[in-house]
Structure formats: structure tokens, C-alpha cells
N, C-alpha and C. Protein backbone atom coordinates (compact mmCIF):
# COMPACT_ATOMS: atom_id res chain seq x y z
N UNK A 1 136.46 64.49 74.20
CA UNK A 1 135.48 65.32 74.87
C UNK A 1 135.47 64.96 76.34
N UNK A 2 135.38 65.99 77.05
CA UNK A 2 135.19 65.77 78.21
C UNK A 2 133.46 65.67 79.54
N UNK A 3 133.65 64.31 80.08
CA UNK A 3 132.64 64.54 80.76
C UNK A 3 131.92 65.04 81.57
N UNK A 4 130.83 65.59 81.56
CA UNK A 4 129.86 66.89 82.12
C UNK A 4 129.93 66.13 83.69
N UNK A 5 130.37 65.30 83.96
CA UNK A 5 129.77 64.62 85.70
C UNK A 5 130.64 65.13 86.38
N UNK A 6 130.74 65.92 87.05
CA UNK A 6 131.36 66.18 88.45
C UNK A 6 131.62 67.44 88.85
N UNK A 7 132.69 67.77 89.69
CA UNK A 7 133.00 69.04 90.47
C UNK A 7 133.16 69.82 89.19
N UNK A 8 133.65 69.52 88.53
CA UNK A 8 133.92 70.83 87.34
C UNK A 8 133.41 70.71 85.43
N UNK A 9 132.08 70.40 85.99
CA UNK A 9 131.25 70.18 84.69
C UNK A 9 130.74 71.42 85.08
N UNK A 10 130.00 72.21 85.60
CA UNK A 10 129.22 73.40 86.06
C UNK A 10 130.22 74.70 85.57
N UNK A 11 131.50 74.31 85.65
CA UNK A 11 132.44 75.34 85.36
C UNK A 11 132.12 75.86 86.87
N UNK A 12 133.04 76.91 86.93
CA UNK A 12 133.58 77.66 88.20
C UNK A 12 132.87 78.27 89.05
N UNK A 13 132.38 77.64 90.29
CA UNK A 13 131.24 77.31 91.46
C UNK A 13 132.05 77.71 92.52
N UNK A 14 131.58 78.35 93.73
CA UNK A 14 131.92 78.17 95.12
C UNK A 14 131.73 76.87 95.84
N UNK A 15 133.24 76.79 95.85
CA UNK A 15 132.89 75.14 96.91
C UNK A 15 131.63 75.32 98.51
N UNK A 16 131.23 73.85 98.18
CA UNK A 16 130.33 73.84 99.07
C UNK A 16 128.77 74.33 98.64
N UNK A 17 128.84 74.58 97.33
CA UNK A 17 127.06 75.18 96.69
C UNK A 17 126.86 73.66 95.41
N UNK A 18 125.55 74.42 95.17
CA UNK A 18 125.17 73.17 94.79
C UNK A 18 124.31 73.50 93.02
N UNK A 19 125.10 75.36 93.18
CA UNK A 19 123.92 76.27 92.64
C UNK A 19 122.93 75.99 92.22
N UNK A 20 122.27 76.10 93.37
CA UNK A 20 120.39 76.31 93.52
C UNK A 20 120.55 77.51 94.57
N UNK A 21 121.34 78.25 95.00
CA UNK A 21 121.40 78.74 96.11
C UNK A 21 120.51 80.73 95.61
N UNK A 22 119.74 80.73 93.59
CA UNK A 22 119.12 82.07 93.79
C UNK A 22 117.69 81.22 94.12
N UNK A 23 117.71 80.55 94.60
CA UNK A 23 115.92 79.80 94.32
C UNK A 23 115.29 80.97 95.63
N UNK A 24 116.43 80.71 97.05
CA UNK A 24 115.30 81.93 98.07
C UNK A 24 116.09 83.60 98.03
N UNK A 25 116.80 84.19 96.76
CA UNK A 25 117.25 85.15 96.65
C UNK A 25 115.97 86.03 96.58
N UNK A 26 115.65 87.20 96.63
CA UNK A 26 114.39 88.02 96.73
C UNK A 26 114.62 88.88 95.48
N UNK A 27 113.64 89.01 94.41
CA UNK A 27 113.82 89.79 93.71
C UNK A 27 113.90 91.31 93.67
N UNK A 28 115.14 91.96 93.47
CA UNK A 28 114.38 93.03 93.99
C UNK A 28 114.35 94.07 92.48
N UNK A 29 112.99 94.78 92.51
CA UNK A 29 112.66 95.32 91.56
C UNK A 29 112.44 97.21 92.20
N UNK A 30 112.98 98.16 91.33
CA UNK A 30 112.66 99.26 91.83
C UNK A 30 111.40 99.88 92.26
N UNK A 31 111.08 100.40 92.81
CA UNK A 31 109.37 101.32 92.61
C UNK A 31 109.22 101.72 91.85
N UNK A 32 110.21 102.64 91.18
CA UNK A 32 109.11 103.53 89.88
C UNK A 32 109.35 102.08 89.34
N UNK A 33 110.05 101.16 88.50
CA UNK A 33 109.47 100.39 87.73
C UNK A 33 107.91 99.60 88.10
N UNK A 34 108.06 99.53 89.15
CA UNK A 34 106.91 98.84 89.35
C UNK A 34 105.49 99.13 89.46
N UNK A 35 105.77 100.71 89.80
CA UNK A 35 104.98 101.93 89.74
C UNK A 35 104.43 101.71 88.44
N UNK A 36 105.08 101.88 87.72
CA UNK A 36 104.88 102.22 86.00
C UNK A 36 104.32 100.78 85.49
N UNK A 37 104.67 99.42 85.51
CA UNK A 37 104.21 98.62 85.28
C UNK A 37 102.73 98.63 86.06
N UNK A 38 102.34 98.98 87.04
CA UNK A 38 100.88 98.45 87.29
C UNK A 38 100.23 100.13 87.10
N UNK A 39 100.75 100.64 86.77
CA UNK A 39 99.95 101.85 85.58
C UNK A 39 99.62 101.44 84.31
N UNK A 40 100.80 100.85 83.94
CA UNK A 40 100.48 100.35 83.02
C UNK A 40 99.04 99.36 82.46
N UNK A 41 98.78 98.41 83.59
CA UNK A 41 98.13 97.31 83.43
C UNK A 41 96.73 98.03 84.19
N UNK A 42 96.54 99.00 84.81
CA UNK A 42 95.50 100.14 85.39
C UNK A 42 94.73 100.39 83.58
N UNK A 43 96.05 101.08 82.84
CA UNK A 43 95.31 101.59 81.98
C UNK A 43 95.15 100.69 80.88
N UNK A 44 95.06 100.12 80.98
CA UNK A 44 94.92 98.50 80.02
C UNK A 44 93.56 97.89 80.27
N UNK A 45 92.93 98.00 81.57
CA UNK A 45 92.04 97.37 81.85
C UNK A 45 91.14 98.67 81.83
N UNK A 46 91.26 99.67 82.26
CA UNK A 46 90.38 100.91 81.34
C UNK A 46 90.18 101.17 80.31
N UNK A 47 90.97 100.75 79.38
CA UNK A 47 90.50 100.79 78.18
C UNK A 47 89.20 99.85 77.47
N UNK A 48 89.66 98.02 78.44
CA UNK A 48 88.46 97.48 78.24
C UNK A 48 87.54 97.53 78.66
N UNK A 49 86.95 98.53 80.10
CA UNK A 49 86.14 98.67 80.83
C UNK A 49 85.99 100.14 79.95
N UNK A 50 86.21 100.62 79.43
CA UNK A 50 85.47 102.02 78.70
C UNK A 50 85.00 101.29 77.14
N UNK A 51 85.40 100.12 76.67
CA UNK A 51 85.10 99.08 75.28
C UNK A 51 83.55 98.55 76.11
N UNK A 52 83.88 97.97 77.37
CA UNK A 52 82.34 97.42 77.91
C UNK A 52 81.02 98.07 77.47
N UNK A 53 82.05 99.57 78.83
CA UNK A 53 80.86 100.78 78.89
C UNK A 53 80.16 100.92 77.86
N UNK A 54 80.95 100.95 76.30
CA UNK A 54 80.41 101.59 75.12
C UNK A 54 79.58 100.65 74.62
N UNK A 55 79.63 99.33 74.74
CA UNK A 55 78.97 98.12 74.15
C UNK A 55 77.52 98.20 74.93
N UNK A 56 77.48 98.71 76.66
CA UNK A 56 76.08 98.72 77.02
C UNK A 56 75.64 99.89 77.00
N UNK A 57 76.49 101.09 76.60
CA UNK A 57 75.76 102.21 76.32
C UNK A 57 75.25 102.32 75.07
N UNK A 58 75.25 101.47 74.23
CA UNK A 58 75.06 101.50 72.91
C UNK A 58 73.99 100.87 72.37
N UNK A 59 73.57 99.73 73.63
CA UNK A 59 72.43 98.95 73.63
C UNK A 59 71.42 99.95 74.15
N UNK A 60 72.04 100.57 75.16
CA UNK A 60 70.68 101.50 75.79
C UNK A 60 70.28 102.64 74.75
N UNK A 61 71.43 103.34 74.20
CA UNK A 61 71.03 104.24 73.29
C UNK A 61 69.98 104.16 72.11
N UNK A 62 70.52 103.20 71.58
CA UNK A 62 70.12 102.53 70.15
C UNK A 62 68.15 101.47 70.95
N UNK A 63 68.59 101.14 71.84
CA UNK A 63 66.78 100.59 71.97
C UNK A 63 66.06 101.81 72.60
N UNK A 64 66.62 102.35 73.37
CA UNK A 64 65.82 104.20 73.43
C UNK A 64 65.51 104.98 72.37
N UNK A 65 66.23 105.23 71.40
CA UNK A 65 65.79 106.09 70.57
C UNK A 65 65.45 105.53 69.18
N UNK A 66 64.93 103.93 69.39
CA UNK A 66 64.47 103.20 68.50
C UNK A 66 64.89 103.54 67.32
N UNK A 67 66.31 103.35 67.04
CA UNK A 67 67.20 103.18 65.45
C UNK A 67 67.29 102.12 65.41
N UNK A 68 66.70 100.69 65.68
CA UNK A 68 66.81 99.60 65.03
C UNK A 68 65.26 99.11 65.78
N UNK A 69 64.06 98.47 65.25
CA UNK A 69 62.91 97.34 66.02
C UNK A 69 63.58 96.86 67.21
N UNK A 70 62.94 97.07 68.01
CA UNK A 70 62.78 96.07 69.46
C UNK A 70 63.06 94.40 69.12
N UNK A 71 62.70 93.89 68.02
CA UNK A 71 63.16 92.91 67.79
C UNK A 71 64.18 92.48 67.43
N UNK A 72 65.20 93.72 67.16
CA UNK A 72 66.55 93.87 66.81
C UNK A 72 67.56 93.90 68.50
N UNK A 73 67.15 94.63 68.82
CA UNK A 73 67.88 95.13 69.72
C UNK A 73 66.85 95.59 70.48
N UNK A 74 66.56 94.49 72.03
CA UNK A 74 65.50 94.48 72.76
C UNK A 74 66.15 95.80 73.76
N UNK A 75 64.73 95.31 74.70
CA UNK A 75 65.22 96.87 76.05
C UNK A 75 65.96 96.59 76.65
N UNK A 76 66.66 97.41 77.63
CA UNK A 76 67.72 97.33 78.47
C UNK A 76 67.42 96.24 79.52
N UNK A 77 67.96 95.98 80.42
CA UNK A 77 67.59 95.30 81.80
C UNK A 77 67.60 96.64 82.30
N UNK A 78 67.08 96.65 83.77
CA UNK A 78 67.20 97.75 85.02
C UNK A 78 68.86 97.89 85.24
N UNK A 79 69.61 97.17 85.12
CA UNK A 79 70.94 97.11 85.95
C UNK A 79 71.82 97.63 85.22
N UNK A 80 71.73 97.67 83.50
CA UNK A 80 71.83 98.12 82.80
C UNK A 80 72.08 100.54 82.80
N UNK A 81 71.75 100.56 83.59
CA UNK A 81 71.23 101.91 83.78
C UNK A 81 71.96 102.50 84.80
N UNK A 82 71.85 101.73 85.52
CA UNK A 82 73.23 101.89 86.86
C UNK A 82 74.89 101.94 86.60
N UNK A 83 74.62 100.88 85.61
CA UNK A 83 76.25 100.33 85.16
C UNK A 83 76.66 101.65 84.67
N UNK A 84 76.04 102.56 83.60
CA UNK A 84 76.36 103.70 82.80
C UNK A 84 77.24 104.32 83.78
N UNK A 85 76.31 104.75 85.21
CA UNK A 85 77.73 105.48 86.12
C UNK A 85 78.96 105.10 86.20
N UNK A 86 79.02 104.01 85.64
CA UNK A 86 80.66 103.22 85.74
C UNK A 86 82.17 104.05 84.93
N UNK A 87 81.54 104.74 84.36
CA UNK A 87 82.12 105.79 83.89
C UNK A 87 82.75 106.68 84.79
N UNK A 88 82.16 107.02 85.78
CA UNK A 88 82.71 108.15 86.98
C UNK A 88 84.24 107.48 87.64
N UNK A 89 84.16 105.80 88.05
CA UNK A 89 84.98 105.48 88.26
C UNK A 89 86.66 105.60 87.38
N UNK A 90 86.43 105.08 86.36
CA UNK A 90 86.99 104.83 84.92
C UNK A 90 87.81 106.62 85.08
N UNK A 91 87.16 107.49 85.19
CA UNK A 91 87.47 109.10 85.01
C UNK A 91 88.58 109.49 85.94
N UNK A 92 87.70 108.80 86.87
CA UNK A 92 89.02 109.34 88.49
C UNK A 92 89.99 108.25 88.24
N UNK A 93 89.95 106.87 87.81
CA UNK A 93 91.13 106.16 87.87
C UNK A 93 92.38 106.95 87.08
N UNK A 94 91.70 107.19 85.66
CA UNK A 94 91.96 107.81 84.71
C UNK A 94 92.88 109.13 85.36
N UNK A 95 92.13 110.07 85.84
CA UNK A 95 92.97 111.34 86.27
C UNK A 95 93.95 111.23 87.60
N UNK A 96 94.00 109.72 88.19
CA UNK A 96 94.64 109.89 89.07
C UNK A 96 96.27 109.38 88.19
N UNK A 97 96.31 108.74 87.62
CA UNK A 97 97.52 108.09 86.95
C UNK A 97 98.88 108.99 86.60
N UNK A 98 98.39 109.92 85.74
CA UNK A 98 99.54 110.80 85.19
C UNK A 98 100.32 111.60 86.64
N UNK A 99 99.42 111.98 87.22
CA UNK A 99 100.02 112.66 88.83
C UNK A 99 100.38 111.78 89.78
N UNK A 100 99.91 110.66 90.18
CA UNK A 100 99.86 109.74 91.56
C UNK A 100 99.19 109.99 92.46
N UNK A 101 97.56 110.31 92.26
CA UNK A 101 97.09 110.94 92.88
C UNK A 101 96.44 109.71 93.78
N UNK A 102 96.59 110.09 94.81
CA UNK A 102 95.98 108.82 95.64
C UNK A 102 94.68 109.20 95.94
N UNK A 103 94.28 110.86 96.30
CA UNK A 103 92.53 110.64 96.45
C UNK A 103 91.83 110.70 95.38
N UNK A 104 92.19 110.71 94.17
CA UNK A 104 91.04 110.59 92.74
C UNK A 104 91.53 108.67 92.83
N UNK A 105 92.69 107.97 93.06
CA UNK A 105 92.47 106.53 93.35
C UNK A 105 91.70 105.85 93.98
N UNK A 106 91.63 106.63 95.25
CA UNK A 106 90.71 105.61 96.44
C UNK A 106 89.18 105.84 95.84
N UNK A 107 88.55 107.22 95.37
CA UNK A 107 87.55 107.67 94.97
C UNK A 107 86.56 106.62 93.42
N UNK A 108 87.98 106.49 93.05
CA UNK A 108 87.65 105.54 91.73
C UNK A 108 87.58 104.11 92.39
N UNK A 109 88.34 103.68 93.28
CA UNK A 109 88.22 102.37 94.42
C UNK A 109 87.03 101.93 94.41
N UNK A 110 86.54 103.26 95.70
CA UNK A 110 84.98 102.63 96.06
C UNK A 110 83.67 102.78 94.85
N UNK A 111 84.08 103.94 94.31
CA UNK A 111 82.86 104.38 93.05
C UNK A 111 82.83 103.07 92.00
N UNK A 112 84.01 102.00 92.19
CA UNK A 112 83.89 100.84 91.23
C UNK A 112 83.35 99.83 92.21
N UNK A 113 83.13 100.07 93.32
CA UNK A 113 82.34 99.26 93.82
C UNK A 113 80.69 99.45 94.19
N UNK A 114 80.58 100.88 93.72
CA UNK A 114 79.52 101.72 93.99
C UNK A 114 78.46 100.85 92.69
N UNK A 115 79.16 101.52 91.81
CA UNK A 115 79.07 101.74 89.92
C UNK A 115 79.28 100.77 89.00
N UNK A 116 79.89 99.62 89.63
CA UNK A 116 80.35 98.89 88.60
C UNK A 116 79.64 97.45 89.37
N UNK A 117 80.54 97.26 90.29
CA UNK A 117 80.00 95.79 90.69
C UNK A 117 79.01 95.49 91.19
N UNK A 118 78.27 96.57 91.99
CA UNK A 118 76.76 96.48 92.49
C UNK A 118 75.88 96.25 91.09
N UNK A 119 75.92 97.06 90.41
CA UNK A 119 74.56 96.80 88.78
C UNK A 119 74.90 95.51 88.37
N UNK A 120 76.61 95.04 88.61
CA UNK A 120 76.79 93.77 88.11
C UNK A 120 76.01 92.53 88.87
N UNK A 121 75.93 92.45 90.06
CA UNK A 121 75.56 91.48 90.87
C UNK A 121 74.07 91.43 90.95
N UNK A 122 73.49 92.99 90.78
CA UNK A 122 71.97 92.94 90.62
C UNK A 122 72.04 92.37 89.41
N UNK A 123 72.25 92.56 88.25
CA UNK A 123 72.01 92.47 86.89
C UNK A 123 72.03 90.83 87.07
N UNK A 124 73.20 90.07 87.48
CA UNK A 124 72.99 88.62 87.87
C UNK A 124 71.65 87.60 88.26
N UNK A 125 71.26 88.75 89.63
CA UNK A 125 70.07 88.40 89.95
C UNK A 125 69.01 88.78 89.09
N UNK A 126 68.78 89.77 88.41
CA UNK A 126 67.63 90.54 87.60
C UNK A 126 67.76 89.04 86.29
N UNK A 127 68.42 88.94 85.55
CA UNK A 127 68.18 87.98 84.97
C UNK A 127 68.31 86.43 85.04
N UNK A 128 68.57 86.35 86.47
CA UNK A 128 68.47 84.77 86.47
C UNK A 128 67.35 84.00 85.95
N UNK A 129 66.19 84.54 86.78
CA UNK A 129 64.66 83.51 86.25
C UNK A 129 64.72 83.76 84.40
N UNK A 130 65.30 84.56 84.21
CA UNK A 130 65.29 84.58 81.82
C UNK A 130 65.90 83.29 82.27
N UNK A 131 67.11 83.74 82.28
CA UNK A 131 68.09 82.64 82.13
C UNK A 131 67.58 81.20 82.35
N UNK A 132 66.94 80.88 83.81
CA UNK A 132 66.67 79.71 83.81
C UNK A 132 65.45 79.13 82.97
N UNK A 133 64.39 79.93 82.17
CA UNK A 133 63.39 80.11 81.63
C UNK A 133 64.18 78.98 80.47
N UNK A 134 65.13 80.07 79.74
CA UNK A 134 65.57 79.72 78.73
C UNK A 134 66.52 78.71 78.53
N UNK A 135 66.98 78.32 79.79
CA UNK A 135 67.83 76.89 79.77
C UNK A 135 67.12 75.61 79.95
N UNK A 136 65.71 75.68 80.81
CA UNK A 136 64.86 74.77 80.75
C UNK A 136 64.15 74.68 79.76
N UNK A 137 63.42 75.61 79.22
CA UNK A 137 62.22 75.35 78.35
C UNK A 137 62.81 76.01 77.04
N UNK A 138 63.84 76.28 76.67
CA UNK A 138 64.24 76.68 75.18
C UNK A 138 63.61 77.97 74.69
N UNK A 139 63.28 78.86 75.52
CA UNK A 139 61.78 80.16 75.25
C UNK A 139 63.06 81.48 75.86
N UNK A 140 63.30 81.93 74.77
CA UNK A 140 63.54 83.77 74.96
C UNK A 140 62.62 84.54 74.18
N UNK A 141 62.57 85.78 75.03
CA UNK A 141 61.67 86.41 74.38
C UNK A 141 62.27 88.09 74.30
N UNK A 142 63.35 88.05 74.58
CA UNK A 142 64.56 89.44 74.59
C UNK A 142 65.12 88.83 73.48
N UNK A 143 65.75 89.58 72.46
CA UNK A 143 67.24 89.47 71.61
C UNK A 143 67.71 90.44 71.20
N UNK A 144 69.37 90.14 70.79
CA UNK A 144 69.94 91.24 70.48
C UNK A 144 70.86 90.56 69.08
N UNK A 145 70.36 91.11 68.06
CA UNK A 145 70.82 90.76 66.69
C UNK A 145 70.61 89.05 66.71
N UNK A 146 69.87 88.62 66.83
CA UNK A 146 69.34 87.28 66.36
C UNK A 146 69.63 86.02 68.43
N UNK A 147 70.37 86.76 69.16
CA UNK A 147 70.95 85.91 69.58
C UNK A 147 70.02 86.23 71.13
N UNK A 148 69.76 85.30 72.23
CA UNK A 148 69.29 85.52 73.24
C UNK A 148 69.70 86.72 74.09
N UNK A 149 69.34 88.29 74.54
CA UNK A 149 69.85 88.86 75.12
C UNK A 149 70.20 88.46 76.55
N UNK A 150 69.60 87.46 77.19
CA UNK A 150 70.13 86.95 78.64
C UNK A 150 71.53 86.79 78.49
N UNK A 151 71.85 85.81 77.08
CA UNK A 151 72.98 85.07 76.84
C UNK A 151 74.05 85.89 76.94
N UNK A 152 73.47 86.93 75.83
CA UNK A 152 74.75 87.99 75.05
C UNK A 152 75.53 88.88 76.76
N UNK A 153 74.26 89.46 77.34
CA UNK A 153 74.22 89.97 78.50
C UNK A 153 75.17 89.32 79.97
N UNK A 154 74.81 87.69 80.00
CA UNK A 154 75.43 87.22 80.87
C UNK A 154 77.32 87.40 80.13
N UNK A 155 77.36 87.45 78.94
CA UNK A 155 78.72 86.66 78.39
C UNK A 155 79.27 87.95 78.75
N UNK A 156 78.53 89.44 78.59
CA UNK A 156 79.29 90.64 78.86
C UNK A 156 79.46 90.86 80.17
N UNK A 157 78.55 90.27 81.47
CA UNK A 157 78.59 90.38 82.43
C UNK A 157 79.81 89.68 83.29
N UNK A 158 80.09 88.55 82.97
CA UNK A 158 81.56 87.45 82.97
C UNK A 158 82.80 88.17 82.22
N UNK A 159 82.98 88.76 81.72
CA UNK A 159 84.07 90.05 80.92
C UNK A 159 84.06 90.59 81.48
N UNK A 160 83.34 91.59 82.07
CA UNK A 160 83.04 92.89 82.90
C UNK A 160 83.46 92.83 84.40
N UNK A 161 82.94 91.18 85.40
CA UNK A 161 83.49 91.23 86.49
C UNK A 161 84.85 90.88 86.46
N UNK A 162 85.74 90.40 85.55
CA UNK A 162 86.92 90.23 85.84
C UNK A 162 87.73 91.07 85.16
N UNK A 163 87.65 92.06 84.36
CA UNK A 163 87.66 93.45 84.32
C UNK A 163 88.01 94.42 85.52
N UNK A 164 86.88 94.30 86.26
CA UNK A 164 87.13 94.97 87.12
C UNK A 164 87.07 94.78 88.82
N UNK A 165 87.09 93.02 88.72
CA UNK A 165 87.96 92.40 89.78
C UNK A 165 89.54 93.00 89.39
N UNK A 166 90.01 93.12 88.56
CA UNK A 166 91.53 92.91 87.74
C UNK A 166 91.74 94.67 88.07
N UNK A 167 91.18 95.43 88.21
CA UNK A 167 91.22 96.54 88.02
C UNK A 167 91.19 97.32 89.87
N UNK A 168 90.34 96.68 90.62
CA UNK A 168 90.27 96.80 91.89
C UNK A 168 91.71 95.68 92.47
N UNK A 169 91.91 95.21 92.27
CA UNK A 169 93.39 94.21 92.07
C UNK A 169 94.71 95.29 92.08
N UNK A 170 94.74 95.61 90.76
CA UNK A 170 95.51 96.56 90.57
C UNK A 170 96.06 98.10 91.20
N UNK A 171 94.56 98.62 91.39
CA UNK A 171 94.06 100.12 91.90
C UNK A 171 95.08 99.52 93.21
N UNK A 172 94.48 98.91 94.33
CA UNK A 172 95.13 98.30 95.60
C UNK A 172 96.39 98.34 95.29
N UNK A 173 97.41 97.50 94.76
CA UNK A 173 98.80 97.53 94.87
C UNK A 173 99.29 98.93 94.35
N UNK A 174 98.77 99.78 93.12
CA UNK A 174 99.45 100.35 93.33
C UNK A 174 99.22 101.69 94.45
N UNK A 175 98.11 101.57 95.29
CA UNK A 175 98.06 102.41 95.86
C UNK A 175 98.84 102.53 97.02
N UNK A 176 99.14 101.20 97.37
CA UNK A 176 100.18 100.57 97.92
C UNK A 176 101.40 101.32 97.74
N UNK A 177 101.87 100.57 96.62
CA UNK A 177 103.11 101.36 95.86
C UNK A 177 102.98 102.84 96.32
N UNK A 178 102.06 103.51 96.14
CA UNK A 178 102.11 104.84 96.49
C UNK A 178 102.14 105.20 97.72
N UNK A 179 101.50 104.53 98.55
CA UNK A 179 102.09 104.91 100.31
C UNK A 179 103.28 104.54 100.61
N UNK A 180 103.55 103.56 100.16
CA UNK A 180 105.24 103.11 100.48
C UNK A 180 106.25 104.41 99.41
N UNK A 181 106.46 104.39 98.37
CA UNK A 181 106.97 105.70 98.29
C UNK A 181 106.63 106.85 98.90
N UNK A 182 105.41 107.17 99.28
CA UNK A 182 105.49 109.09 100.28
C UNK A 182 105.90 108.68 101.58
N UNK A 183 106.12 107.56 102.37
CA UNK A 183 106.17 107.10 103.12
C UNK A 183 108.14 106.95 103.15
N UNK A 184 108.98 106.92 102.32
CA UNK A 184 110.06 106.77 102.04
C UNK A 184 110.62 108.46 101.73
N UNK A 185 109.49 109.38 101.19
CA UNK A 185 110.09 110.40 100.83
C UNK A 185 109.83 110.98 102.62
N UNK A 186 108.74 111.09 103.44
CA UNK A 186 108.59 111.89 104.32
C UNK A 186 109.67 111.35 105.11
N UNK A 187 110.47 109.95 105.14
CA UNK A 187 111.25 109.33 105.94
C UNK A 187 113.04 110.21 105.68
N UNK A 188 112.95 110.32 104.33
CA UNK A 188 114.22 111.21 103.97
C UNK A 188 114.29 113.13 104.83
């Protein structure tokens, strides 16, 4: 057997490399693939941001039209009520995808910052003093199926912003992606 140490253990190299030489090669990946991959991952994270939606529209529904005791399934928070518009965003992201539509994108942009993350950050503040109530002194007086609604609420609220941190993430590059392609076609 022969030994792996030297000029011709690597098998057949350009003299003078050391091959490490793809470490600063640049990957290069097409647009539409890349296009299509962060469509992809657009509508991936809409799907769990329309799973959210339905989980707090379902709380509001169901303690409004009292199909289960208040002791089942307490009242909404205020922030709670706001979030519902989050839907408008979700719609235009939604209808911009199949076309490349960049103004139902930017529209879904800001409306997720309108609709989504504002009720989120109030909703933060709206239940902090529960929260701290109930981390100091052991006392809730909201629940939802046996369990503290601050709790259940904060755990959906931590899902929800990185949701749609991940989603405003996304929206950006590929909108990106999309000026750099019309930007390549008006150049032809």
C-alpha cells in the first residue's frame, strides 16, 4: 500500500495549490432559484402565521359567543383584537407570490408592521403587570383550559414574533431579488 503523505496522495492537483483554494470562490446561485426558494420559505411562514391567526381567533370567537364558561376560556386581552387585522398582511403577501408582485409585497411589508407587530409589543406591555402578579405571588385569575392565560398568551406571543420577524426577513430579500431582476430585464 501506498502512503497518503505527499505531492501525490491528493491525486492530481495544480502545482503550487494547496486545495483550499474554493474556500473564497463565490457561490453562485441563479435568481429564479433563489427567487423560488425564498417563496418558498414566504409561504411556509404564512402558513404558520395563518395557524397563529386561527389559534387567537378562536380564543376571541369561542369567549365572545360564550361556547365554553369564562372559566374555560377567559376574555381576550385588548391586543388581541388588533392582531385579527394580521390577516390583511398574510392576504397581500399571499397574492403577491404567484405574480411577483412587488406592490401587494411592500403593502404586506408595512401592514405586518402595522397589524402584526404593533398588537404584539402592546400585548407585551398589556400583560406584563399579570405576568409579574403571577410570577411573584403565584395568583392568576385569567385561564385558558386549566393553564394561566398570561402564560399560554406570552408562549404564543414568542412564536408569533419570530414568525414574523422571519417573514419581514424574508419579504425584504426577496423583494430585493425582485428589483435586481426588473432591474436586469430593463438593462437588456
Amino acid at each position: 500500500m501506498t502512503s497518503r503523505v505527499g505531492p501525490r496522495a491528493a491525486g492530481p492537483r495544480a502545482a503550487g495549490t494547496n486545495g483550499s483554494a474554493f474556500k473564497p470562490r463565490e457561490r453562485v446561485v441563479a435568481p429564479q432559484y433563489q427567487i423560488a426558494a425564498l417563496k418558498s420559505e414566504v409561504r411556509k411562514l404564512n402558513l404558520v402565521h395563518l395557524l397563529l391567526w386561527l389559534l387567537v381567533a378562536a380564543q376571541v370567537a369561542v369567549s365572545h359567543f360564550d361556547l365554553v364558561s369564562h372559566d374555560t376560556v377567559s376574555m381576550p386581552y385588548q391586543w388581541e383584537y388588533p392582531y385579527l387585522l394580521s390577516l390583511l398582511p398574510l392576504l397581500c403577501s399571499s397574492l403577491s407570490l404567484p405574480n411577483n408582485n412587488i406592490s401587494y409585497l411592500v403593502l404586506s411589508m408595512i401592514s405586518a408592521g402595522l397589524f402584526s407587530i404593533a398588537p404584539l409589543i402592546y400585548g407585551g406591555m398589556e400583560m406584563f403587570p399579570v405576568a409579574q402578579q403571577l410570577y411573584r405571588h403565584g395568583k392568576a385569575y385569567r385561564f385558558i383550559f386549566g393553564f394561566s392565560a398570561v402564560t399560554v398568551m406570552y408562549l404564543i406571543m414568542v412564536v408569533a414574533v419570530q414568525v414574523h420577524a422571519w417573514q419581514l426577513y424574508y419579504m425584504k430579500k426577496l423583494l430585493d431579488s425582485w428589483f435586481d431582476t426588473t432591474q436586469e430585464k430593463k438593462k437588456k
